[in-house]
Protein backbone atom coordinates (compact mmCIF):
# COMPACT_ATOMS: atom_id res chain seq x y z
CA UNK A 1 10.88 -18.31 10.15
CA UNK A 2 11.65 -16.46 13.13
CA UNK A 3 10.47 -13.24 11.44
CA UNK A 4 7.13 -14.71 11.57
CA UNK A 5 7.18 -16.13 14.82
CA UNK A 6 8.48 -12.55 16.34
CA UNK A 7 5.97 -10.73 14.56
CA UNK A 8 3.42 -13.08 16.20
CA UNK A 9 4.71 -12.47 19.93
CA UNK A 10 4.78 -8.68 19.08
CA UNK A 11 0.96 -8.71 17.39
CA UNK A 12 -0.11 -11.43 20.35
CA UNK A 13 1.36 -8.30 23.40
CA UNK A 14 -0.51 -5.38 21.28
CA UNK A 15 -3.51 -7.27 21.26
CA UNK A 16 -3.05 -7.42 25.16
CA UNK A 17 -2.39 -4.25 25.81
CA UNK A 18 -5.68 -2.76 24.08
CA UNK A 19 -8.17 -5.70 25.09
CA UNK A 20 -7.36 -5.13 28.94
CA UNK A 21 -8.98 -2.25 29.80
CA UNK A 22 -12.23 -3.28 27.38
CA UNK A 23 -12.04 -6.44 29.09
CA UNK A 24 -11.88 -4.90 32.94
CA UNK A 25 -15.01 -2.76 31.88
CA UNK A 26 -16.73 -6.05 30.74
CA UNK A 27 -15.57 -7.68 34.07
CA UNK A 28 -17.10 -4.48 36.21
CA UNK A 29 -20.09 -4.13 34.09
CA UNK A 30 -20.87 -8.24 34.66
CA UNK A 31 -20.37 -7.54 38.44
CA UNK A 32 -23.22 -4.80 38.41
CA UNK A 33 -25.60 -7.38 36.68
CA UNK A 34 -25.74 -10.70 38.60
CA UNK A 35 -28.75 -11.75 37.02
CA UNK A 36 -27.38 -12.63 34.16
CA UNK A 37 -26.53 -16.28 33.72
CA UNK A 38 -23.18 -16.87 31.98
CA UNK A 39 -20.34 -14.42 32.47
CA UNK A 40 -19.61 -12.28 29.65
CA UNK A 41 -16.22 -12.34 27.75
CA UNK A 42 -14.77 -10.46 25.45
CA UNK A 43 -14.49 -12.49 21.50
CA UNK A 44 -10.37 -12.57 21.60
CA UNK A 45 -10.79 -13.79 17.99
CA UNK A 46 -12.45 -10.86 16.68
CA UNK A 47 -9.99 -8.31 18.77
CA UNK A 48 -7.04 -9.94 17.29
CA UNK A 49 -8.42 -9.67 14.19
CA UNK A 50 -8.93 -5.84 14.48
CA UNK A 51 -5.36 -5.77 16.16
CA UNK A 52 -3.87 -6.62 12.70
CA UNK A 53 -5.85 -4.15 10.89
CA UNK A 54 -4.84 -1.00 13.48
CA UNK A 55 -1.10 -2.32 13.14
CA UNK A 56 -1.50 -1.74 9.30
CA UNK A 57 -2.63 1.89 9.98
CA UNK A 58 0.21 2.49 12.69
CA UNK A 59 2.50 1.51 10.43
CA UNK A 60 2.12 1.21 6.96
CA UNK A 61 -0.38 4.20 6.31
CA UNK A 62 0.99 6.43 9.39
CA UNK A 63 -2.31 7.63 10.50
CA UNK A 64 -2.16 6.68 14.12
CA UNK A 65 -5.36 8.42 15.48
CA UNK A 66 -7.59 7.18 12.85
CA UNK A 67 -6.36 3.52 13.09
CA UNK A 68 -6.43 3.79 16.76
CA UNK A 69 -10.10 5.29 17.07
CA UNK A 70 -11.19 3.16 14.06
């Protein structure tokens, strides 16, 4: 049980770390184009999703550039 829920917190702070600078660029890039109605966001769902799949290539399959510039 508290494998899983530490693997969670450690999965949850990657995800962070890589979806902040995409998500400042999508913050800067909204700024440039006021005309646009709804702010734009980044999917969190999906980017979690591909967080788990570059943690199986940093880890499991050791190829850290590939799984990093997937």
């Amino acid at each position: 049980m508290k494998q899983d829920f530490f693997s969670k917190v450690f999965i949850m702070g990657m995800f962070e770390d890589l979806a902040f600078p995409i998500e400042e660029k999508v913050k800067k890039e909204y700024e440039q184009e006021k005309a646009l109605r709804h702010q734009q966001k980044i999917n969190r769902i999906n980017a979690l999703s591909m967080t788990r799949e570059i943690c199986i290539g940093l880890f499991l399959k050791k190829l850290i550039k590939k799984a990093l510039w997937f």
